[in-house]
PDB file of N, CA and C in Angstrom:
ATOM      1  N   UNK A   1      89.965  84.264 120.754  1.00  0.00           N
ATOM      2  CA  UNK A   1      90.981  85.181 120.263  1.00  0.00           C
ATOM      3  C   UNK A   1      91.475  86.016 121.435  1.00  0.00           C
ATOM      4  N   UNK A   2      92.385  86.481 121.634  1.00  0.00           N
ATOM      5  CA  UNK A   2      93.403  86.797 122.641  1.00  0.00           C
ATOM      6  C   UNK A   2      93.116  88.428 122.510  1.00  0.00           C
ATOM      7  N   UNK A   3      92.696  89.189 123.870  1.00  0.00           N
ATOM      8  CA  UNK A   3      92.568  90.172 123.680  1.00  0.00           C
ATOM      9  C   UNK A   3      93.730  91.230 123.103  1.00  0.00           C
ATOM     10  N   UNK A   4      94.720  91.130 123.096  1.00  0.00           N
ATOM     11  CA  UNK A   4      96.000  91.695 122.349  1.00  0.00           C
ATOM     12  C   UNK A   4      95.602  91.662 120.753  1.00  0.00           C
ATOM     13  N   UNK A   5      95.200  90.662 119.803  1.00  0.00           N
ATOM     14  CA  UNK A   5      95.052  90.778 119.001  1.00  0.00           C
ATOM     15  C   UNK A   5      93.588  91.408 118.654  1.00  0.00           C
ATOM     16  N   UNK A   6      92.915  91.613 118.934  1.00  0.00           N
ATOM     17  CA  UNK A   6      91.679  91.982 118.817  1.00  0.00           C
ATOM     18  C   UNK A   6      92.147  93.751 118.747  1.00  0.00           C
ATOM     19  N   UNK A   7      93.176  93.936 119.900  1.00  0.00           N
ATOM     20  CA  UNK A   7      93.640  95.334 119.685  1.00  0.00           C
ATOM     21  C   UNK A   7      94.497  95.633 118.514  1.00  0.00           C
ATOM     22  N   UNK A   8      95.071  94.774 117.980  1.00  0.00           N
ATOM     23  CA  UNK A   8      95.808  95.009 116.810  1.00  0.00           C
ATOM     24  C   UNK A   8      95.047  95.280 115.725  1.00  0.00           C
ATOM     25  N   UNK A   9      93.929  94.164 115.387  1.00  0.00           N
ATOM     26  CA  UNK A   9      93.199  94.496 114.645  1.00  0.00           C
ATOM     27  C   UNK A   9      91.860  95.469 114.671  1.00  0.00           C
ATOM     28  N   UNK A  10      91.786  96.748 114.436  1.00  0.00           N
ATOM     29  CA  UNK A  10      90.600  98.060 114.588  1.00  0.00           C
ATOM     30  C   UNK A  10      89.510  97.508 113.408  1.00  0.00           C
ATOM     31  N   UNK A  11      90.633  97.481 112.238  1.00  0.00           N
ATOM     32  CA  UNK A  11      89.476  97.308 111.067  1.00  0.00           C
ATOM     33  C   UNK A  11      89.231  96.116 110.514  1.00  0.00           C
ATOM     34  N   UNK A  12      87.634  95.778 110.417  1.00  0.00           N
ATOM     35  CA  UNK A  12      87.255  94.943 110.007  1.00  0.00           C
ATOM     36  C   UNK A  12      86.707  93.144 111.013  1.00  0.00           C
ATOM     37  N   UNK A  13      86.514  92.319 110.351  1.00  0.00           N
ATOM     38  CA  UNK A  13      86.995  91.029 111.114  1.00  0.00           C
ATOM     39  C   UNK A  13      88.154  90.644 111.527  1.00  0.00           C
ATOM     40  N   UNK A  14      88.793  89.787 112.534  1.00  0.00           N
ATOM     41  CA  UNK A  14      89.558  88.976 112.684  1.00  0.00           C
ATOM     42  C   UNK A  14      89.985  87.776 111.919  1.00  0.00           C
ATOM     43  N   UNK A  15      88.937  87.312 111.062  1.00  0.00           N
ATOM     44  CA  UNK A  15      89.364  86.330 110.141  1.00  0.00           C
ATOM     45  C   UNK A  15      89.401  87.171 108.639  1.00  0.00           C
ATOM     46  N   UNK A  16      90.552  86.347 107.918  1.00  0.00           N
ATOM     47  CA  UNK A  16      90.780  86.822 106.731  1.00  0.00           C
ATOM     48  C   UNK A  16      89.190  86.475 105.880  1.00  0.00           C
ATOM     49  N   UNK A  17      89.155  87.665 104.946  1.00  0.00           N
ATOM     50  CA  UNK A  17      88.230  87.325 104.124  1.00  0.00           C
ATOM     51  C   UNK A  17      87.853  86.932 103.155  1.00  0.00           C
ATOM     52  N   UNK A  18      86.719  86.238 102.243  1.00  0.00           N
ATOM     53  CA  UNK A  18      87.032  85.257 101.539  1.00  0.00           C
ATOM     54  C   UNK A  18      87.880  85.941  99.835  1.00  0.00           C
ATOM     55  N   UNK A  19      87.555  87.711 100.167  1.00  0.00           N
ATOM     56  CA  UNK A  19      88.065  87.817  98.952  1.00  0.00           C
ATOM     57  C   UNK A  19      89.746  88.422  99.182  1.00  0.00           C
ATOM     58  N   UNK A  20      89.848  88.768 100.710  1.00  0.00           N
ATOM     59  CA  UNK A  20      91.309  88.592 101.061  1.00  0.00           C
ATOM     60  C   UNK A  20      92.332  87.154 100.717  1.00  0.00           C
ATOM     61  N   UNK A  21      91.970  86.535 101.350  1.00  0.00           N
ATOM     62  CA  UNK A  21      92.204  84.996 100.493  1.00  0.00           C
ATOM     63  C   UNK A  21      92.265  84.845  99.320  1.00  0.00           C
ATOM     64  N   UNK A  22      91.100  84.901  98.556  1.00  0.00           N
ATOM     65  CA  UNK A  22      91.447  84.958  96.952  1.00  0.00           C
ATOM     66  C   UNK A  22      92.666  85.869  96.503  1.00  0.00           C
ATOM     67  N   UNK A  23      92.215  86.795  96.809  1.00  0.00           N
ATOM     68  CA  UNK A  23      93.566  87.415  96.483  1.00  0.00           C
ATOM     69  C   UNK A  23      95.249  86.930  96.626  1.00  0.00           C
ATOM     70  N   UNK A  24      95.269  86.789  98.168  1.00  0.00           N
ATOM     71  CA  UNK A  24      96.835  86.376  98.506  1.00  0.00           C
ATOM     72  C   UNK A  24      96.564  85.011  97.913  1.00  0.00           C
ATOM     73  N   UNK A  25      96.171  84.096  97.363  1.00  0.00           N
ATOM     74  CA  UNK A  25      96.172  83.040  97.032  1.00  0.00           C
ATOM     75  C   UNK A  25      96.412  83.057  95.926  1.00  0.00           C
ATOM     76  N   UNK A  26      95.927  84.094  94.537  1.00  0.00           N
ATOM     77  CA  UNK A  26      96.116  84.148  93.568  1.00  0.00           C
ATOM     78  C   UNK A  26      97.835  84.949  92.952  1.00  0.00           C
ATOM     79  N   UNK A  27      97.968  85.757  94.177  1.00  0.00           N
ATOM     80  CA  UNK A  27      99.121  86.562  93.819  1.00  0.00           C
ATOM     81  C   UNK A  27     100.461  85.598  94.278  1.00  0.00           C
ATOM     82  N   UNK A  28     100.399  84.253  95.391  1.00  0.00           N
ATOM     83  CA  UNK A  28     101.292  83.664  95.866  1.00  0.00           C
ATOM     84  C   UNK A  28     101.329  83.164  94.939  1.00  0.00           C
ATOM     85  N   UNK A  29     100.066  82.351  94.079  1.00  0.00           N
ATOM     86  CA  UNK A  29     100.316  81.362  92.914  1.00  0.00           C
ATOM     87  C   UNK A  29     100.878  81.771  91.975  1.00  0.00           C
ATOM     88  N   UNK A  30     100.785  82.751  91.759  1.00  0.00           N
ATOM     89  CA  UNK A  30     101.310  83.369  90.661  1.00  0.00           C
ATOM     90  C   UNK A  30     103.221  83.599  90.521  1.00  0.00           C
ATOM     91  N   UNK A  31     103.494  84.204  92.041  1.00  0.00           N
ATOM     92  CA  UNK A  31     104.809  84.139  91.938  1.00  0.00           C
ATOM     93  C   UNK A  31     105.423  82.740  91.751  1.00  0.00           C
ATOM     94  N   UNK A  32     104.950  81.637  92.392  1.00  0.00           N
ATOM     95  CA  UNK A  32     105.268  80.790  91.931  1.00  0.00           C
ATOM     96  C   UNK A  32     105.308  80.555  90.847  1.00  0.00           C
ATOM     97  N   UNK A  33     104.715  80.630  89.963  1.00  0.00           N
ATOM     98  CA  UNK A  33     104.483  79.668  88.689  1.00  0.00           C
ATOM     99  C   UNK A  33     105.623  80.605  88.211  1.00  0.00           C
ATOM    100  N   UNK A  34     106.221  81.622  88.104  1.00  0.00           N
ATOM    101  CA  UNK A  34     107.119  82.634  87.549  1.00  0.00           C
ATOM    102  C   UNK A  34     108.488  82.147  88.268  1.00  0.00           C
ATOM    103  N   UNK A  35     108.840  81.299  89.671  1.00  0.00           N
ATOM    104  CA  UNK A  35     109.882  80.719  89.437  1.00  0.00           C
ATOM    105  C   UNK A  35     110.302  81.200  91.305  1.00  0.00           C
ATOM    106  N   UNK A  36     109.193  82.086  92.031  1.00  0.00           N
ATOM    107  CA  UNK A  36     109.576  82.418  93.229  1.00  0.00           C
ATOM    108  C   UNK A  36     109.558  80.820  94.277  1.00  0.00           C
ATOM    109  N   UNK A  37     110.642  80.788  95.119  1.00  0.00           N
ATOM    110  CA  UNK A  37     111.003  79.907  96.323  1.00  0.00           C
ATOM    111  C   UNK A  37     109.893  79.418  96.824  1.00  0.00           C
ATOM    112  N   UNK A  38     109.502  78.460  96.959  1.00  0.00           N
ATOM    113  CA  UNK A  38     108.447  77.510  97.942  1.00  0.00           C
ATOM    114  C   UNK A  38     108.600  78.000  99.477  1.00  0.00           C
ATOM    115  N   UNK A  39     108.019  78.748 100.319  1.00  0.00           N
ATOM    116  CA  UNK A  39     108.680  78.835 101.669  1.00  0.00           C
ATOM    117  C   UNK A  39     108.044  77.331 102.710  1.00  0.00           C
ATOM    118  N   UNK A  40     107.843  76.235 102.258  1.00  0.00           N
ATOM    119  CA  UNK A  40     107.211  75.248 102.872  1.00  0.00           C
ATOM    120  C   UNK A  40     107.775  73.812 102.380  1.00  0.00           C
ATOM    121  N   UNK A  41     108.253  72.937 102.932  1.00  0.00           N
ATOM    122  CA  UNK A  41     108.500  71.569 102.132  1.00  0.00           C
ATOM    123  C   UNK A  41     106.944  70.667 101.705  1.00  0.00           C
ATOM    124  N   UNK A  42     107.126  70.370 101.158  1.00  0.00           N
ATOM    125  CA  UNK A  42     105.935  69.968 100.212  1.00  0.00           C
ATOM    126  C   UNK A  42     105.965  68.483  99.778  1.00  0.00           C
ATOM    127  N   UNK A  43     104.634  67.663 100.979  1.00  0.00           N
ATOM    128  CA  UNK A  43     104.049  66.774  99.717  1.00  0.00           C
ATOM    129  C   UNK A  43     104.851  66.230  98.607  1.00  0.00           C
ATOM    130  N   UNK A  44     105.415  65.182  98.420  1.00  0.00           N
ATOM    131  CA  UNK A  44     105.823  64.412  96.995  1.00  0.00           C
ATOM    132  C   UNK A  44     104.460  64.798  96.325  1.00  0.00           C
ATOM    133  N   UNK A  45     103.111  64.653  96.258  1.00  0.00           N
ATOM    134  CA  UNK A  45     102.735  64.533  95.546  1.00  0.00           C
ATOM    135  C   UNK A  45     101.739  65.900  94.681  1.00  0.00           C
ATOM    136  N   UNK A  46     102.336  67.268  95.548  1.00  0.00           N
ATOM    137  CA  UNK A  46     101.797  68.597  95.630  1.00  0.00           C
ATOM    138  C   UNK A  46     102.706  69.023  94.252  1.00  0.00           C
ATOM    139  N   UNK A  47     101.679  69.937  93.165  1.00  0.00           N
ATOM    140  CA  UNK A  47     102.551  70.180  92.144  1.00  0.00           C
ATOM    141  C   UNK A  47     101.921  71.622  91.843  1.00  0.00           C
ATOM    142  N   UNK A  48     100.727  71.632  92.076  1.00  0.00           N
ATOM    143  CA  UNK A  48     100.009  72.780  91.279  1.00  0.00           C
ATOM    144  C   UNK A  48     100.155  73.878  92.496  1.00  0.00           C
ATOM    145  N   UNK A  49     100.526  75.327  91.808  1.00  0.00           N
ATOM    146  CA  UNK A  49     101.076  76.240  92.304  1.00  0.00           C
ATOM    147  C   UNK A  49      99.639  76.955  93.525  1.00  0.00           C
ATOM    148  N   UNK A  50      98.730  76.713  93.288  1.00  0.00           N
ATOM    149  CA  UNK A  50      97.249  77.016  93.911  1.00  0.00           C
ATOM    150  C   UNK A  50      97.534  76.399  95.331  1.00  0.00           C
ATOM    151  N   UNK A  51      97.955  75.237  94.788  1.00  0.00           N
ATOM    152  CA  UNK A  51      97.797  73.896  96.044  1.00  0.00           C
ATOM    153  C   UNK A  51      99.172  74.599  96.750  1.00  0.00           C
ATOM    154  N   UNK A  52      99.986  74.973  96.806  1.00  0.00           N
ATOM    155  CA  UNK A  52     101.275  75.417  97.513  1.00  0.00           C
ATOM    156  C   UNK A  52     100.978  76.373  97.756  1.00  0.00           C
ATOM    157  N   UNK A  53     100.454  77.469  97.056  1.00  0.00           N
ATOM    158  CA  UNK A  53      99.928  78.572  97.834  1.00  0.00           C
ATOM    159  C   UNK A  53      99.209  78.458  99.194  1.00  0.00           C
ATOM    160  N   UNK A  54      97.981  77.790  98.628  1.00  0.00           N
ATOM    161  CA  UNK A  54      97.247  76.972 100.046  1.00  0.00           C
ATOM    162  C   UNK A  54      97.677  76.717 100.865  1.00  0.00           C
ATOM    163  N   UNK A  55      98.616  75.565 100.302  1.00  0.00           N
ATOM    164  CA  UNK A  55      99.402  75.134 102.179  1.00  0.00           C
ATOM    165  C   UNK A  55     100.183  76.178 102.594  1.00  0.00           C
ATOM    166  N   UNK A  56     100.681  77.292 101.985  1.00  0.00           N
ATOM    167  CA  UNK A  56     101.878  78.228 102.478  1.00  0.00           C
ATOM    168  C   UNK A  56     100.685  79.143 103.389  1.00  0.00           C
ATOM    169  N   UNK A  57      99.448  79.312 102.865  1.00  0.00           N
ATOM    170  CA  UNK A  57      98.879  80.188 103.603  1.00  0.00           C
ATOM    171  C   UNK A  57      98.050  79.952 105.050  1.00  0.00           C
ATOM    172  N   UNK A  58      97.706  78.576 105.540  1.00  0.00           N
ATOM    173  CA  UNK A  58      97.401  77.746 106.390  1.00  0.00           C
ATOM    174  C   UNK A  58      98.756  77.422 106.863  1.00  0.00           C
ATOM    175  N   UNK A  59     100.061  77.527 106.556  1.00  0.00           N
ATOM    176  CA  UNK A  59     101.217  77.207 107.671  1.00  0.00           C
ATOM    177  C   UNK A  59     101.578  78.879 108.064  1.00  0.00           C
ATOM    178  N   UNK A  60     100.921  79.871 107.719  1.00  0.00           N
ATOM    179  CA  UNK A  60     100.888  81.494 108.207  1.00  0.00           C
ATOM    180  C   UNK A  60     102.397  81.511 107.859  1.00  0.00           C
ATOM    181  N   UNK A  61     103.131  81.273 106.584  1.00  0.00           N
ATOM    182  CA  UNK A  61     104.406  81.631 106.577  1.00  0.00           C
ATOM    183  C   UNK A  61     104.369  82.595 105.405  1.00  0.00           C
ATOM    184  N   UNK A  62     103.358  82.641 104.641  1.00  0.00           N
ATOM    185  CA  UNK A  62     103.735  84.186 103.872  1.00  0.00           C
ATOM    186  C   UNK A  62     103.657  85.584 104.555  1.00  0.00           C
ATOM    187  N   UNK A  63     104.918  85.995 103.972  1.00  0.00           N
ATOM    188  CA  UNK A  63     104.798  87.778 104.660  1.00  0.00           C
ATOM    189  C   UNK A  63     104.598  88.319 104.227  1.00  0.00           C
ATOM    190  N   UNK A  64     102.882  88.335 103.940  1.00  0.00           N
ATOM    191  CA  UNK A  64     102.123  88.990 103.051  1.00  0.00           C
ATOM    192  C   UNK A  64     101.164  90.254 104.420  1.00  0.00           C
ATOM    193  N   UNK A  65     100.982  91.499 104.209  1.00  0.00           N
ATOM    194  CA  UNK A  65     100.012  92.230 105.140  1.00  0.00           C
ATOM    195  C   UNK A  65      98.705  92.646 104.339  1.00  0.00           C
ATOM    196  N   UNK A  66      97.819  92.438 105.158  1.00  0.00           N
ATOM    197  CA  UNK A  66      96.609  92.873 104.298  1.00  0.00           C
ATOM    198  C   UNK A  66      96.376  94.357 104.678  1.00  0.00           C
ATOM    199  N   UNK A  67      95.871  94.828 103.832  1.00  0.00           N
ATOM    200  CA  UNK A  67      95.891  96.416 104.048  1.00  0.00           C
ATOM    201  C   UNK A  67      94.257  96.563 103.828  1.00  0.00           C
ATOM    202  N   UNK A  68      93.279  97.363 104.805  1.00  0.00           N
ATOM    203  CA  UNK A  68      92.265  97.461 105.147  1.00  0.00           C
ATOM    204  C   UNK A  68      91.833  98.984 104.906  1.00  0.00           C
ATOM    205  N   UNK A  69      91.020  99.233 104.208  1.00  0.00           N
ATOM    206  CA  UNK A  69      90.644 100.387 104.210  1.00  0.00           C
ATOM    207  C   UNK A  69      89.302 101.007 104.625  1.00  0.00           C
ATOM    208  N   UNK A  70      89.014 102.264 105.353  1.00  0.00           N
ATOM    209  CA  UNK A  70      87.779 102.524 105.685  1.00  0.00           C
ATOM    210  C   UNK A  70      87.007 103.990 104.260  1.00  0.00           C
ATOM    211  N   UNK A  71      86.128 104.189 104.747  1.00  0.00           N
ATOM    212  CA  UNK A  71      85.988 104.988 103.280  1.00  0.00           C
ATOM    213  C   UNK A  71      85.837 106.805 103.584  1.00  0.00           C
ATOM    214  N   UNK A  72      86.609 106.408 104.729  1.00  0.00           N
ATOM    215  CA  UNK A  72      87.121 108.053 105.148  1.00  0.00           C
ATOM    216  C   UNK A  72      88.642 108.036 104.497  1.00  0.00           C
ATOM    217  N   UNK A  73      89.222 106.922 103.962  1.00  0.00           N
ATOM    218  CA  UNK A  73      90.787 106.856 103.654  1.00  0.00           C
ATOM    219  C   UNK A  73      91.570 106.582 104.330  1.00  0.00           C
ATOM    220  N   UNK A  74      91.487 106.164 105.492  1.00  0.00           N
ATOM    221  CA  UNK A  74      91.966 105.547 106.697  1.00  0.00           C
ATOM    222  C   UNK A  74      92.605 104.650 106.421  1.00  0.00           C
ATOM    223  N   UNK A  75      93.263 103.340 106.838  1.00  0.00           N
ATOM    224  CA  UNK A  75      93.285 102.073 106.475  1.00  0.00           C
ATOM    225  C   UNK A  75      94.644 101.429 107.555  1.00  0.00           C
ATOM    226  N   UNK A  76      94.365 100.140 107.860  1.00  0.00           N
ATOM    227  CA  UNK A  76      95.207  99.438 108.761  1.00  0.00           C
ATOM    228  C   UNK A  76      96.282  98.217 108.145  1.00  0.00           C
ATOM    229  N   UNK A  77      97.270  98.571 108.286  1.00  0.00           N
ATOM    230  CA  UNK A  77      97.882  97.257 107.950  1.00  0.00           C
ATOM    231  C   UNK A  77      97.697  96.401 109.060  1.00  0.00           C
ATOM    232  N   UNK A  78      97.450  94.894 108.612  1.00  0.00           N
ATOM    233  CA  UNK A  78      97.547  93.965 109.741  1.00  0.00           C
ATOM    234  C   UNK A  78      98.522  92.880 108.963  1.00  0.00           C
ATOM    235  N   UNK A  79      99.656  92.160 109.232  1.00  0.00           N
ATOM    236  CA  UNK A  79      99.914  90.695 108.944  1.00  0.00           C
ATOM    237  C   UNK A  79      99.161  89.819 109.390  1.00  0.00           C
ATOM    238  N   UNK A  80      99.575  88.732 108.283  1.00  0.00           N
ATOM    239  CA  UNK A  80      98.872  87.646 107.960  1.00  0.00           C
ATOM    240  C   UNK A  80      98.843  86.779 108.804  1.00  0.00           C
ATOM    241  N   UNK A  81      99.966  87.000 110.153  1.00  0.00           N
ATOM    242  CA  UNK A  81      99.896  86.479 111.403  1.00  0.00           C
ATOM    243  C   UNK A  81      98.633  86.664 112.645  1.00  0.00           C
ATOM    244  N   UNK A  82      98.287  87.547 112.592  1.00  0.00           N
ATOM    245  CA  UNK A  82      97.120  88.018 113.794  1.00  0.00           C
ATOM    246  C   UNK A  82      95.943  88.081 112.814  1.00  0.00           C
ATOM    247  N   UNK A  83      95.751  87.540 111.577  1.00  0.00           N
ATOM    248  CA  UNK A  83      94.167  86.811 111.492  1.00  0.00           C
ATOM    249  C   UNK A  83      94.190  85.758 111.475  1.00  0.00           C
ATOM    250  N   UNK A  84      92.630  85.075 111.570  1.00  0.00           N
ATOM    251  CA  UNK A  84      92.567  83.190 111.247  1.00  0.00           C
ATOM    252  C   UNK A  84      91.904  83.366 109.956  1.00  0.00           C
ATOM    253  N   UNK A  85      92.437  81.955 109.864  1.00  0.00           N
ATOM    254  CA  UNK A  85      92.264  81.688 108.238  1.00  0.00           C
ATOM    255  C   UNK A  85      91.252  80.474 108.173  1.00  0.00           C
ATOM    256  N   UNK A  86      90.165  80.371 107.505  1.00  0.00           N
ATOM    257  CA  UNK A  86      89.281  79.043 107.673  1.00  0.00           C
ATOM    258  C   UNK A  86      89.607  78.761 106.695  1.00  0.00           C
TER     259      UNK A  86
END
């Protein structure tokens, strides 16, 4: 990891976490299924809104920021660009 980003990010890990993930995964799926734009071309054979979420979030094209909080009330926004995603 590139020391620039390591400075961006103060709080927390560098990789998203597994319940950060759940989350943006559940809230992307969701707009989808309600009728929001695919930002990714997709698989002929990709249908289920989970599975597009997925790939949208492994091609780092949602502009989604995770917001980090410490328990003094602090908290960092970071985009979804300067973490890794396993």
């Amino acid at each position: 990891m590139p020391l620039r980003t390591r400075s961006l990010v103060r709080i927390g890990p560098l990789k998203l976490t597994r319940y950060e993930k759940a989350r943006i995964i559940g809230a992307r799926a969701l707009q989808i299924s309600l009728g929001a734009p695919v930002l990714i071309k997709l698989p002929p054979h990709v249908k289920d809104p989970i599975e597009i979420a997925l790939l949208e979030l492994k091609a780092k094209v949602l502009p989604i920021i995770v917001r980090r909080r410490l328990p003094n009330n602090t908290y960092q926004d970071i985009p979804l660009k300067y973490l890794e995603i396993s």
